[in-house]
N, C-alpha and C. Protein backbone atom coordinates (compact mmCIF):
# COMPACT_ATOMS: atom_id res chain seq x y z
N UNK A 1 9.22 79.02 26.47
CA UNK A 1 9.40 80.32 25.86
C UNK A 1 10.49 81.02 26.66
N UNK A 2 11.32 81.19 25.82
CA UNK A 2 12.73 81.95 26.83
C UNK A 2 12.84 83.56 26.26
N UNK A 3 12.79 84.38 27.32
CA UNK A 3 13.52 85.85 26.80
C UNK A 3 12.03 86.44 25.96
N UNK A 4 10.97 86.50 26.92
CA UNK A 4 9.58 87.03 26.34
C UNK A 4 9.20 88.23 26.73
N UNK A 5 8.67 88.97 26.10
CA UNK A 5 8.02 90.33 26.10
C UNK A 5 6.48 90.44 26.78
N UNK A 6 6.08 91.20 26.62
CA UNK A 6 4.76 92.25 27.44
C UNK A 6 4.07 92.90 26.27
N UNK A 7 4.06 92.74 25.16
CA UNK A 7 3.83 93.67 23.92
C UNK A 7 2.49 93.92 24.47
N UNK A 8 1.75 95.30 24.64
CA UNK A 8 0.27 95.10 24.86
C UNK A 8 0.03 95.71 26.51
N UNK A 9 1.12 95.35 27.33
CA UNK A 9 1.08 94.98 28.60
C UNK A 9 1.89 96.49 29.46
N UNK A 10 2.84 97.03 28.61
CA UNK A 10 3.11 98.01 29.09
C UNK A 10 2.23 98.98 29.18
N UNK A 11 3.00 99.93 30.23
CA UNK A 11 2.24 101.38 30.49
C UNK A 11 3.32 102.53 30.49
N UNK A 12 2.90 103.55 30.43
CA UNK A 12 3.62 105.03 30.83
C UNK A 12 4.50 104.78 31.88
N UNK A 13 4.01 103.67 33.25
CA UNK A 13 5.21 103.81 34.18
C UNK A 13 5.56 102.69 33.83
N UNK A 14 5.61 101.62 33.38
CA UNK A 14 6.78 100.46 33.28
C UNK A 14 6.57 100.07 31.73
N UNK A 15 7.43 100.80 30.84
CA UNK A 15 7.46 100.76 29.96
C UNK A 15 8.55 99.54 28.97
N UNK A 16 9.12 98.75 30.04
CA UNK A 16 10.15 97.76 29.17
C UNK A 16 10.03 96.48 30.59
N UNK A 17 10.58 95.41 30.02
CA UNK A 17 11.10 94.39 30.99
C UNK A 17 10.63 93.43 30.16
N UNK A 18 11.46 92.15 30.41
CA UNK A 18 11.27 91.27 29.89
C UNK A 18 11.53 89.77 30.65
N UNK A 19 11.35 88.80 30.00
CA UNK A 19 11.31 87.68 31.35
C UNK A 19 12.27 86.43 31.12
N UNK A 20 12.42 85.70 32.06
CA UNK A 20 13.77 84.75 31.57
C UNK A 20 12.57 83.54 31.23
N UNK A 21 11.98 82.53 31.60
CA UNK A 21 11.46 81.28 31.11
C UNK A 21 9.98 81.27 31.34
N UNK A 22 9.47 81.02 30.47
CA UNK A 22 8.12 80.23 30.39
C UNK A 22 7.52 79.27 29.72
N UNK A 23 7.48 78.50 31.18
CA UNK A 23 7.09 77.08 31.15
C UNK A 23 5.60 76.87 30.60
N UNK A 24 4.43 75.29 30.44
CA UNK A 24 3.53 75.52 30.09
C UNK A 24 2.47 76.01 31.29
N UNK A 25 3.01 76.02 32.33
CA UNK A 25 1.76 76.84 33.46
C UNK A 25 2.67 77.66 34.52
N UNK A 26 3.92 77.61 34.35
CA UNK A 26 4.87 78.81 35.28
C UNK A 26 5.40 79.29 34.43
N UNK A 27 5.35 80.61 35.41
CA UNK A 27 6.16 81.78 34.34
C UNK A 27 7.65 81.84 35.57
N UNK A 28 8.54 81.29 34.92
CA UNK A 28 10.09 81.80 35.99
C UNK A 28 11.01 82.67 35.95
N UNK A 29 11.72 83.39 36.87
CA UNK A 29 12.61 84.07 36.82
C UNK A 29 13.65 83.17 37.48
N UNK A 30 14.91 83.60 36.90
CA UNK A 30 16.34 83.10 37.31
C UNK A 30 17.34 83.98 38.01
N UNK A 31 17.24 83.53 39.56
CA UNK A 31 17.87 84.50 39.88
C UNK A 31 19.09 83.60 40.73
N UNK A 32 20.32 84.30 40.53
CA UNK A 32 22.18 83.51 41.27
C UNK A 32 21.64 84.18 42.45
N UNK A 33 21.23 84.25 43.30
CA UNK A 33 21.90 84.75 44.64
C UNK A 33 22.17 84.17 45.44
N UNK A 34 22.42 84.84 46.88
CA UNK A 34 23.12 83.51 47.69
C UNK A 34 22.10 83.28 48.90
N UNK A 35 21.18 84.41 48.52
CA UNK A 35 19.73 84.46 49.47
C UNK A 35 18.97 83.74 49.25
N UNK A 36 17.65 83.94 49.65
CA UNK A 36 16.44 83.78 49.29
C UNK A 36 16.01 84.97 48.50
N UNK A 37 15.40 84.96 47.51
CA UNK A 37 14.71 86.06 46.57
C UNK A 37 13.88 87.32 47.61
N UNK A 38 14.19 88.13 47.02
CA UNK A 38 13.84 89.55 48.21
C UNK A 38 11.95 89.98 48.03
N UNK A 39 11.97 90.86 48.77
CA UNK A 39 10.29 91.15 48.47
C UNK A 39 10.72 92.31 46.83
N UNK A 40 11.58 92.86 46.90
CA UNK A 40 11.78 93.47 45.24
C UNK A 40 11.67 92.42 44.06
N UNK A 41 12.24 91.62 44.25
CA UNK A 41 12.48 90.13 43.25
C UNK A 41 10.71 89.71 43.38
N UNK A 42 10.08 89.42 44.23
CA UNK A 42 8.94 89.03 44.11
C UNK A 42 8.08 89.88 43.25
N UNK A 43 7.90 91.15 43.62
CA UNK A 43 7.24 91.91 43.10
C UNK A 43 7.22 92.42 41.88
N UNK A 44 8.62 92.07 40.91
CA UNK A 44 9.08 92.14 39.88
C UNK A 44 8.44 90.80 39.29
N UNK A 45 8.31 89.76 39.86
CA UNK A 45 7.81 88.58 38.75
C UNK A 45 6.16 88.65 38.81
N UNK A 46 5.63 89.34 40.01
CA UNK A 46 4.24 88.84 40.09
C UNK A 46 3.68 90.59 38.38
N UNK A 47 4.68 91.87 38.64
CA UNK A 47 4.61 92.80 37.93
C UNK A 47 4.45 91.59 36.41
N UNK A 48 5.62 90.81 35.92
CA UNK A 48 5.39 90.00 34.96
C UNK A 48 4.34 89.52 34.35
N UNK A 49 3.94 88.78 35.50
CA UNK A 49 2.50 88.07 35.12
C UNK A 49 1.68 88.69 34.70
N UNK A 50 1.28 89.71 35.83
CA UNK A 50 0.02 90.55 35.51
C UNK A 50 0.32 91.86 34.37
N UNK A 51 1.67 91.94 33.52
CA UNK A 51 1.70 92.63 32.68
C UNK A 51 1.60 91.59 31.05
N UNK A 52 1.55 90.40 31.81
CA UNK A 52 1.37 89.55 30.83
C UNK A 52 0.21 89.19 30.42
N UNK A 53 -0.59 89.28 31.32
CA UNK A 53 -2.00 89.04 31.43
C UNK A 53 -2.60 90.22 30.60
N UNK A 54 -1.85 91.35 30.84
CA UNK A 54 -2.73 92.40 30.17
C UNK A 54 -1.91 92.26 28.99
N UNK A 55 -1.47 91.81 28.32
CA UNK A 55 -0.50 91.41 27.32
C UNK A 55 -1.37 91.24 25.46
N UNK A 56 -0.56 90.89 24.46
CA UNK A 56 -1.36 90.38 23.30
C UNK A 56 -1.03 89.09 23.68
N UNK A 57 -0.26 88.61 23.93
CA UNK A 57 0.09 86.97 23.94
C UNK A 57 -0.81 86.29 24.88
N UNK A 58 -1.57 85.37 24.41
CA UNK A 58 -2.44 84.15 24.51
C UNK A 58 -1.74 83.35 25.91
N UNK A 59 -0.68 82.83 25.73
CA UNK A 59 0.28 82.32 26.59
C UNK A 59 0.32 82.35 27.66
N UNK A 60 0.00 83.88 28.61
CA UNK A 60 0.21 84.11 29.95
C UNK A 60 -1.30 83.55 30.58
N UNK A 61 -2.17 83.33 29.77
CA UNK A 61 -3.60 82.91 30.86
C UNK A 61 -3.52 81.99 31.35
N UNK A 62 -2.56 80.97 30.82
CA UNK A 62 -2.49 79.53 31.40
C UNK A 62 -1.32 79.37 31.95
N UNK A 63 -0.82 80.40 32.85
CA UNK A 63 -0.21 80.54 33.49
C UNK A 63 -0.73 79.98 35.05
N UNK A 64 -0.58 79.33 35.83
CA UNK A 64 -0.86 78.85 37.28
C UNK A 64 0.01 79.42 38.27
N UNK A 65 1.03 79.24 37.90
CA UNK A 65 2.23 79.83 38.79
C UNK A 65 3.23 80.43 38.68
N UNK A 66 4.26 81.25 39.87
CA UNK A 66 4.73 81.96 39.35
C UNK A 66 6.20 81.31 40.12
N UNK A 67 7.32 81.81 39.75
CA UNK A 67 8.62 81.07 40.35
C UNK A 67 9.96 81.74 40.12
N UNK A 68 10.96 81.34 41.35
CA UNK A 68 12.22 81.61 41.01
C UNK A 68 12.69 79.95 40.69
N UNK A 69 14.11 80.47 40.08
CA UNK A 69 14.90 79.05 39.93
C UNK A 69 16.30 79.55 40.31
N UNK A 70 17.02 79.30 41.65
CA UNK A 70 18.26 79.27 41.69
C UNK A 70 19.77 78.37 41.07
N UNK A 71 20.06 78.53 40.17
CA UNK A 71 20.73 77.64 39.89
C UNK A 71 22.17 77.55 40.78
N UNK A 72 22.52 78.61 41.74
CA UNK A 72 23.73 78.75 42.41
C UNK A 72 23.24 77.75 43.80
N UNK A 73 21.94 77.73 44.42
CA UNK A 73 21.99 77.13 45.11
C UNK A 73 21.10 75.75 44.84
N UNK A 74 20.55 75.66 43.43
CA UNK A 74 19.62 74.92 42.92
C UNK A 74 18.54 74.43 43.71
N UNK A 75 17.56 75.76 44.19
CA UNK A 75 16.62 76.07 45.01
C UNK A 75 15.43 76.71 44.16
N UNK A 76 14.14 76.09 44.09
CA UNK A 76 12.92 76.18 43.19
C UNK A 76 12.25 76.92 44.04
N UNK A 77 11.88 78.27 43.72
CA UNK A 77 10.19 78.74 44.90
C UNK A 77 9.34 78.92 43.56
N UNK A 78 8.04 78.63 44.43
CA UNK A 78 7.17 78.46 43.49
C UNK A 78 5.57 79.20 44.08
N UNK A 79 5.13 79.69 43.91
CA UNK A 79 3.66 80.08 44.20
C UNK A 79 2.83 80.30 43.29
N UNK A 80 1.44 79.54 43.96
CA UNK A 80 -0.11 79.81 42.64
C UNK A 80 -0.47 80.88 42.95
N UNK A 81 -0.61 81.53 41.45
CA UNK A 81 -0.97 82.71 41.35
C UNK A 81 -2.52 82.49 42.16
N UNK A 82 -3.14 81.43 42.09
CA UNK A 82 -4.42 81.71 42.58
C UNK A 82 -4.78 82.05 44.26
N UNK A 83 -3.35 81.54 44.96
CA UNK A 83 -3.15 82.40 46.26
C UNK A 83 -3.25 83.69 46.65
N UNK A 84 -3.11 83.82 45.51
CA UNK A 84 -3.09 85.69 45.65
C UNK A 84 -3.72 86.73 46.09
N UNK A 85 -3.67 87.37 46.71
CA UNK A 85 -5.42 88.35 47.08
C UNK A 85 -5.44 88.94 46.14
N UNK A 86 -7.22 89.33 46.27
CA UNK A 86 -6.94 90.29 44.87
C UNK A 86 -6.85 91.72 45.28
N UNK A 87 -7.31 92.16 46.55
CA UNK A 87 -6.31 93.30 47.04
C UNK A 87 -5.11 93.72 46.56
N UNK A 88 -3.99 92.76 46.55
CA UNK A 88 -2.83 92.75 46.73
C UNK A 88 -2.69 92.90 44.75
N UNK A 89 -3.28 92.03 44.02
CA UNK A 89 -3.35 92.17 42.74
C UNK A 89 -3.77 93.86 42.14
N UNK A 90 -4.58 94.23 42.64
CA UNK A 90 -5.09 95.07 42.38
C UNK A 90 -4.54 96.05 42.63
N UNK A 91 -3.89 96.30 43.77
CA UNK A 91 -3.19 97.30 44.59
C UNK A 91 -1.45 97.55 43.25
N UNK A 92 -1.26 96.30 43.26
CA UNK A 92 -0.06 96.37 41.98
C UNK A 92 -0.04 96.85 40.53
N UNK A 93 -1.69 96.46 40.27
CA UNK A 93 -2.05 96.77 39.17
C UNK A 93 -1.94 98.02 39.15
N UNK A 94 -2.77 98.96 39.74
CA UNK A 94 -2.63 100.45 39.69
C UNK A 94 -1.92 101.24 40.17
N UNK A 95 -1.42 100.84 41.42
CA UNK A 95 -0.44 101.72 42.14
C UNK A 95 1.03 101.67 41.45
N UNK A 96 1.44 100.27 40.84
CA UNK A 96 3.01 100.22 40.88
C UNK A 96 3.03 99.86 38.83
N UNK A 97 2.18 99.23 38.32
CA UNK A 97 1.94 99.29 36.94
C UNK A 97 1.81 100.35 36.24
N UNK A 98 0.19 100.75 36.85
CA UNK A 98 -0.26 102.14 36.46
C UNK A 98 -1.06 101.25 35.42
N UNK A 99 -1.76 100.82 35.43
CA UNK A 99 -3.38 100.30 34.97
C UNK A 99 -3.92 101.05 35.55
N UNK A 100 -4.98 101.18 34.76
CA UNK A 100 -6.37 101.80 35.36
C UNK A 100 -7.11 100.65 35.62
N UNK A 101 -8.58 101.08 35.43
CA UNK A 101 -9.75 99.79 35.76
C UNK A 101 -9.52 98.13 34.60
N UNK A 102 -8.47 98.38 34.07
CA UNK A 102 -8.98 97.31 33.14
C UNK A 102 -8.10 95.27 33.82
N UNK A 103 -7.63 96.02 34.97
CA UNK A 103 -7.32 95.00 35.99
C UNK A 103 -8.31 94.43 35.99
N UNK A 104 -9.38 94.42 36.07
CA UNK A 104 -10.85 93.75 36.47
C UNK A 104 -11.09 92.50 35.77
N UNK A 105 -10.43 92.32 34.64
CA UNK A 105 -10.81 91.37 33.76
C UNK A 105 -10.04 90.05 34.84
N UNK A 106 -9.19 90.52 34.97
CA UNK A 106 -8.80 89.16 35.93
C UNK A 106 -9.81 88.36 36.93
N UNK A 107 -10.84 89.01 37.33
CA UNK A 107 -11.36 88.10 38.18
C UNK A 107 -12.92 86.88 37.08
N UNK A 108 -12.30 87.08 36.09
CA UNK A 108 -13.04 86.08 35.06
C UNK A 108 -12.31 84.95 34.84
């Protein structure tokens, strides 16, 4: 799935964004740089997921992981979402999304 939406998934504070590839269990972003992907870049794809999750599309639950793909230095990062704290989930959900309680469904 290339160039996918959040329909469902937005809120009052992040009301648009959209995503470059999804695979059948990673969701990726494509990023040229000449770095390593920043803690902004991270936080922007994990925002993805979990706006995907709260999403209409079926698609994002079978999601496992989450990823960059460099094609300038053709360098893959990859992390399971199931690493995740759910602190850290949670803390994104409401503080930087702006979900309320309905984050919760994730731990099903």
């Amino acid at each position: 799935w290339e160039g996918f939406t959040f329909e469902g998934g937005y809120t009052p504070v992040v009301s648009y964004g959209d995503g470059d590839f999804l695979t059948g269990d990673t969701l990726w972003d494509m990023k040229t740089l000449r770095r390593e992907p920043t803690s902004d870049h991270t936080l922007q794809l994990l925002c993805y997921w979990l706006m995907g999750l709260h999403s209409i599309h079926p698609e994002y639950r079978r999601i496992r992981w989450i990823g960059f793909y460099n094609p300038r230095l053709d360098v893959v990062y990859r992390c399971s979402v199931a690493s995740l704290p759910w602190p850290v989930l949670r803390r994104v959900c409401v503080h930087v999304i702006g979900y309320d309680d309905r984050w919760m469904f994730l731990e099903s």
